[in-house]
N, C-alpha and C. Protein backbone atom coordinates (compact mmCIF):
# COMPACT_ATOMS: atom_id res chain seq x y z
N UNK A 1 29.41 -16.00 55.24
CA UNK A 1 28.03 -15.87 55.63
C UNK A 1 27.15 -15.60 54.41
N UNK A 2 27.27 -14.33 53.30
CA UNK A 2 26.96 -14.48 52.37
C UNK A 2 26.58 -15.95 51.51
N UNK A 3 27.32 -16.93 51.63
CA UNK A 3 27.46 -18.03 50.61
C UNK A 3 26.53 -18.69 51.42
N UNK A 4 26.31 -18.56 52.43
CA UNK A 4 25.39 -19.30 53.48
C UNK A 4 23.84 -18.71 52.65
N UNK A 5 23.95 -17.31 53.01
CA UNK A 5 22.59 -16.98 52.58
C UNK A 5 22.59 -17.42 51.06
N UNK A 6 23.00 -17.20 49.75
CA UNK A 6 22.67 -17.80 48.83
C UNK A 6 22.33 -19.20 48.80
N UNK A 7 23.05 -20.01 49.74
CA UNK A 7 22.37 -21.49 49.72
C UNK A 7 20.68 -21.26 50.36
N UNK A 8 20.65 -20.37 51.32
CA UNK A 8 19.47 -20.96 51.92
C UNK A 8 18.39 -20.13 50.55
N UNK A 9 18.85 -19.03 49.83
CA UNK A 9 18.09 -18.71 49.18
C UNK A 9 17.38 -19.69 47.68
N UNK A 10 18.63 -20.13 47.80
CA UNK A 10 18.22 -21.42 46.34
C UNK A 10 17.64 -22.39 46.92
N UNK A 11 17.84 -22.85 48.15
CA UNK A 11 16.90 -23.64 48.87
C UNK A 11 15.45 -23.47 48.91
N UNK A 12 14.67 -22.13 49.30
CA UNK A 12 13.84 -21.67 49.41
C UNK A 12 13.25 -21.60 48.20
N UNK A 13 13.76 -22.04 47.48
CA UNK A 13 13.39 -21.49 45.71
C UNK A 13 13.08 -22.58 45.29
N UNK A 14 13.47 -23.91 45.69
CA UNK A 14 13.25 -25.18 45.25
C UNK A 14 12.29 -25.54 46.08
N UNK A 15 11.96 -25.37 47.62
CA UNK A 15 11.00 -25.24 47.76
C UNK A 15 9.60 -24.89 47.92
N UNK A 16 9.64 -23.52 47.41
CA UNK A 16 8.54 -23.00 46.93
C UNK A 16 8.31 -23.36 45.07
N UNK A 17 9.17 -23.43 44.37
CA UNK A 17 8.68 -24.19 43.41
C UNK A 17 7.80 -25.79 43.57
N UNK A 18 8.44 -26.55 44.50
CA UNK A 18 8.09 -27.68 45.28
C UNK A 18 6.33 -28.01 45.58
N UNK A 19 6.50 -26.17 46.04
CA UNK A 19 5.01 -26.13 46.49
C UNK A 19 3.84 -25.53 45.33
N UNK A 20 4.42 -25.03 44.50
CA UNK A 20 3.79 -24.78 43.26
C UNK A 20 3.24 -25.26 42.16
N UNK A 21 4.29 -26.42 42.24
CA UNK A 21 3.83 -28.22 41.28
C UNK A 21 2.53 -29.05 42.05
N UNK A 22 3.02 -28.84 43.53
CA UNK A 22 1.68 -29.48 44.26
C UNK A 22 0.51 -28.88 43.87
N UNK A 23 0.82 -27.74 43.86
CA UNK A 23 -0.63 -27.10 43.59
C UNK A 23 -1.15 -27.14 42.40
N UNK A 24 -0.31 -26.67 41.24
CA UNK A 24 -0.61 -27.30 40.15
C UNK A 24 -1.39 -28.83 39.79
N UNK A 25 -0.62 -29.32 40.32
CA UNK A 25 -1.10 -30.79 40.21
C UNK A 25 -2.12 -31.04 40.78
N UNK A 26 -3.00 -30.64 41.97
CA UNK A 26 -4.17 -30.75 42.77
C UNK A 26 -5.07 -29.69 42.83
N UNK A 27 -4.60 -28.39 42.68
CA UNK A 27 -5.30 -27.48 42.71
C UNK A 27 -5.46 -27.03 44.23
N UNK A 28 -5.53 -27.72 45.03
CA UNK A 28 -5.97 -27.53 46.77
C UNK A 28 -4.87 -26.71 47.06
N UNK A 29 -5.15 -26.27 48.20
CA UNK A 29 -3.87 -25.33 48.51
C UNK A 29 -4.83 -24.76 50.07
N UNK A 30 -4.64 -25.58 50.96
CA UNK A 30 -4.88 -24.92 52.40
C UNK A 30 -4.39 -23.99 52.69
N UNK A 31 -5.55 -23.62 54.37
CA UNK A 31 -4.58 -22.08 54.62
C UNK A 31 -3.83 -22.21 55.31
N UNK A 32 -3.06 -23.56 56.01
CA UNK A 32 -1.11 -23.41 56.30
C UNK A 32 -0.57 -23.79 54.94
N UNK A 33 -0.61 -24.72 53.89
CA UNK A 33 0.01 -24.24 53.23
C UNK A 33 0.42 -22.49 52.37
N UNK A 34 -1.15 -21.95 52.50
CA UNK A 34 -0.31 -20.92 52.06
C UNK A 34 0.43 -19.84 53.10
N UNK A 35 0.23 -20.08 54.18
CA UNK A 35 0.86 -19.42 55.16
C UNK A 35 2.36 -19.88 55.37
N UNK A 36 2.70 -21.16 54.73
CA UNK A 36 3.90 -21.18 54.96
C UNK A 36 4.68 -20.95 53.52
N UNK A 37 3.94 -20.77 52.30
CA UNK A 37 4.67 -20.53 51.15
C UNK A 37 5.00 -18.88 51.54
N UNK A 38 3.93 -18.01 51.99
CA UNK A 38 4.22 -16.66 51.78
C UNK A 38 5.24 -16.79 52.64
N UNK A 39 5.50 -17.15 54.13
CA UNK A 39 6.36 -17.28 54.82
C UNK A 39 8.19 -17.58 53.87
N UNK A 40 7.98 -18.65 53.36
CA UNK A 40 9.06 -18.92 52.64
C UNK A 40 9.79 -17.67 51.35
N UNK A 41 8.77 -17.30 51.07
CA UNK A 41 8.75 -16.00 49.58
C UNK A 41 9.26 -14.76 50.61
N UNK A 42 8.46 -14.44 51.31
CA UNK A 42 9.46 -13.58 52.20
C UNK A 42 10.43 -13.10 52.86
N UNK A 43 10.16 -14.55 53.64
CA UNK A 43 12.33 -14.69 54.37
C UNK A 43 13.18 -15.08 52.59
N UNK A 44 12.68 -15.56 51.92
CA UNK A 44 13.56 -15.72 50.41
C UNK A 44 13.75 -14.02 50.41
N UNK A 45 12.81 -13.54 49.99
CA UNK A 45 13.11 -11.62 49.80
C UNK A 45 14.00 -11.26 50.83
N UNK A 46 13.39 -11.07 52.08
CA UNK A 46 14.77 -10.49 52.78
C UNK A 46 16.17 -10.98 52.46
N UNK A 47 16.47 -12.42 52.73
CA UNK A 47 17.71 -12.67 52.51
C UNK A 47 18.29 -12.17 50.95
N UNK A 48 17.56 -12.00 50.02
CA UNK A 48 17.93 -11.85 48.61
C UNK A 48 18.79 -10.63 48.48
N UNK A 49 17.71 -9.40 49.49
CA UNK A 49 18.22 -7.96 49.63
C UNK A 49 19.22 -7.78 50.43
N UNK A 50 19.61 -9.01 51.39
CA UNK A 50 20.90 -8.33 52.59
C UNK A 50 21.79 -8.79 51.66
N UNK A 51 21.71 -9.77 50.59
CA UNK A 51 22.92 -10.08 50.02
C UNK A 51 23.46 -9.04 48.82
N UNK A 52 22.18 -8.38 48.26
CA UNK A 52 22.37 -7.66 47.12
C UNK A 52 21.79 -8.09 46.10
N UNK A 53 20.69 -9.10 46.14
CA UNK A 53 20.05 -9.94 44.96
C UNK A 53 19.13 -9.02 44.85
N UNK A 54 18.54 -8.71 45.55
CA UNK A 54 17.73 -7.81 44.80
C UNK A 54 17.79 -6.09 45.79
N UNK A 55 17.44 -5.13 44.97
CA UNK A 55 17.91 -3.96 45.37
C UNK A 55 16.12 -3.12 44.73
N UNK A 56 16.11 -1.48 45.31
CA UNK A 56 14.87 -0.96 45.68
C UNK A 56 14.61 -0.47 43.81
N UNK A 57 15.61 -0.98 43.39
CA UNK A 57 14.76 -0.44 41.39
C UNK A 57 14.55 -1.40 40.76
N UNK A 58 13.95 -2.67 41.13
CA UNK A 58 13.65 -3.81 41.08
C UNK A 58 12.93 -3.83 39.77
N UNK A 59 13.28 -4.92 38.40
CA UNK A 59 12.28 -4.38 37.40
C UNK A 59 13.24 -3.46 36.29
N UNK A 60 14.48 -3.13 36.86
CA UNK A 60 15.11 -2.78 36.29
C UNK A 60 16.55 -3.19 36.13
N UNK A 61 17.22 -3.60 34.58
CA UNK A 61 18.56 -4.14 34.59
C UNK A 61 19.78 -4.04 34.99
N UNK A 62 20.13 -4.50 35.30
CA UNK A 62 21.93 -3.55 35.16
C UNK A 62 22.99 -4.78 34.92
N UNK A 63 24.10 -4.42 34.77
CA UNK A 63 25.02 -5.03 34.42
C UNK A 63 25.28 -6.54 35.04
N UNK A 64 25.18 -6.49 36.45
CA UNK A 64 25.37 -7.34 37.51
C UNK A 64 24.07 -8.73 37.03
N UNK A 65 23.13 -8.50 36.28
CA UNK A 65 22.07 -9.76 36.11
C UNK A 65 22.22 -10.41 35.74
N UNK A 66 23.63 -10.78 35.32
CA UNK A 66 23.63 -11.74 34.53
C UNK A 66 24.83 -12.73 35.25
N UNK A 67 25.32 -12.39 36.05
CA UNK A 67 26.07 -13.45 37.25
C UNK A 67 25.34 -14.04 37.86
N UNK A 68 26.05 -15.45 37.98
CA UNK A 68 26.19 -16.24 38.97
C UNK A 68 25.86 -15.70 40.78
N UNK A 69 24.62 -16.24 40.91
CA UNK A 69 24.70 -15.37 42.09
C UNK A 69 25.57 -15.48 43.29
N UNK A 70 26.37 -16.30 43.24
CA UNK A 70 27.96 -17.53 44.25
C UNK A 70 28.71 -16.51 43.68
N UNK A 71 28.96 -15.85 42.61
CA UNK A 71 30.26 -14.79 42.20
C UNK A 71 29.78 -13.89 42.51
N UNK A 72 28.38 -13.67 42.39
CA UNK A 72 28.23 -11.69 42.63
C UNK A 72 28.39 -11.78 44.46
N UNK A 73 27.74 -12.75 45.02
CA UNK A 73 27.93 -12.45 46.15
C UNK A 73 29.55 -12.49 46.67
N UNK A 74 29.93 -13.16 46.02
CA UNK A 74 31.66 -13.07 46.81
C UNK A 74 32.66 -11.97 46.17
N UNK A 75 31.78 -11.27 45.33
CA UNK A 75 32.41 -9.99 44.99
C UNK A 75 31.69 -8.87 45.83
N UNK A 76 31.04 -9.07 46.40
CA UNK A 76 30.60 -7.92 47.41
C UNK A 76 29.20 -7.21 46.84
N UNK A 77 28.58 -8.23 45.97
CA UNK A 77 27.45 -6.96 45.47
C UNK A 77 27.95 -6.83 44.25
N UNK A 78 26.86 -5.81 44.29
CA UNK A 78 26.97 -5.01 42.47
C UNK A 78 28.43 -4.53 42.51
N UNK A 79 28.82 -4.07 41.15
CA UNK A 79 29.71 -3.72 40.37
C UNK A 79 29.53 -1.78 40.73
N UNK A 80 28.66 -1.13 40.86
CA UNK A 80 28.57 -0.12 41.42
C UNK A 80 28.83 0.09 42.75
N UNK A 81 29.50 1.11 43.39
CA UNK A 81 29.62 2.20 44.69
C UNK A 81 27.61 2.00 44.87
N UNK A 82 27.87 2.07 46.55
CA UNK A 82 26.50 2.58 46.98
C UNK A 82 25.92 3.65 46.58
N UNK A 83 27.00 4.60 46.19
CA UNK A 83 26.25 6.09 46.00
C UNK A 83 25.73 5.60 44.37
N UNK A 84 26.25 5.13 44.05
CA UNK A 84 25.89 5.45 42.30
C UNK A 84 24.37 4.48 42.63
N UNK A 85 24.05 3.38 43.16
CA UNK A 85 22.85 2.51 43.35
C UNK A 85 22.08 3.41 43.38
N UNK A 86 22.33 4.41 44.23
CA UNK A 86 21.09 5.53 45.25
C UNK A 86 21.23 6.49 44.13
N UNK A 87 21.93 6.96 43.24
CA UNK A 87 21.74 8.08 42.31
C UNK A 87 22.08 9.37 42.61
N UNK A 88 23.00 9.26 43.11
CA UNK A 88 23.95 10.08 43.76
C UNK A 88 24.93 10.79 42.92
């Protein structure tokens, strides 16, 4: 299920880049298109966080940034215990 959500997340990523060149390129940008980019940037965020892509100290490094996100997810997440994430 994980590997599921990383596909749909790289999906979402190509298409909101998708939608970013359009705009670039024209400048226009209606209000469903942007109702469906924020739409897309969002469900992208949630799914990012149930997988472990992104976590609440966001902005900040750790070891794990530099994987493959197909390996970090099939390793279960970060390289840290939950408690150590939370600062425990």
């Amino acid at each position: 299920m994980e590997r599921a959500f990383v596909r749909r997340v790289a999906f979402m990523q190509c298409q909101l880049e998708d939608m970013e060149l359009a705009y670039m390129k024209t400048g226009a940008c209606g209000h469903e298109e942007r109702l469906e980019y924020q739409r897309l940037a969002n469900t992208q965020s949630r799914l990012m966080k149930k997988v472990g892509l992104l976590s609440a100290t966001s902005g900040q490094r750790d070891d794990d940034d530099d994987l493959d996100p197909l390996e970090y997810a099939a390793r279960g997440g970060s390289r840290r215990s939950h408690r150590e994430r939370l600062g425990d």
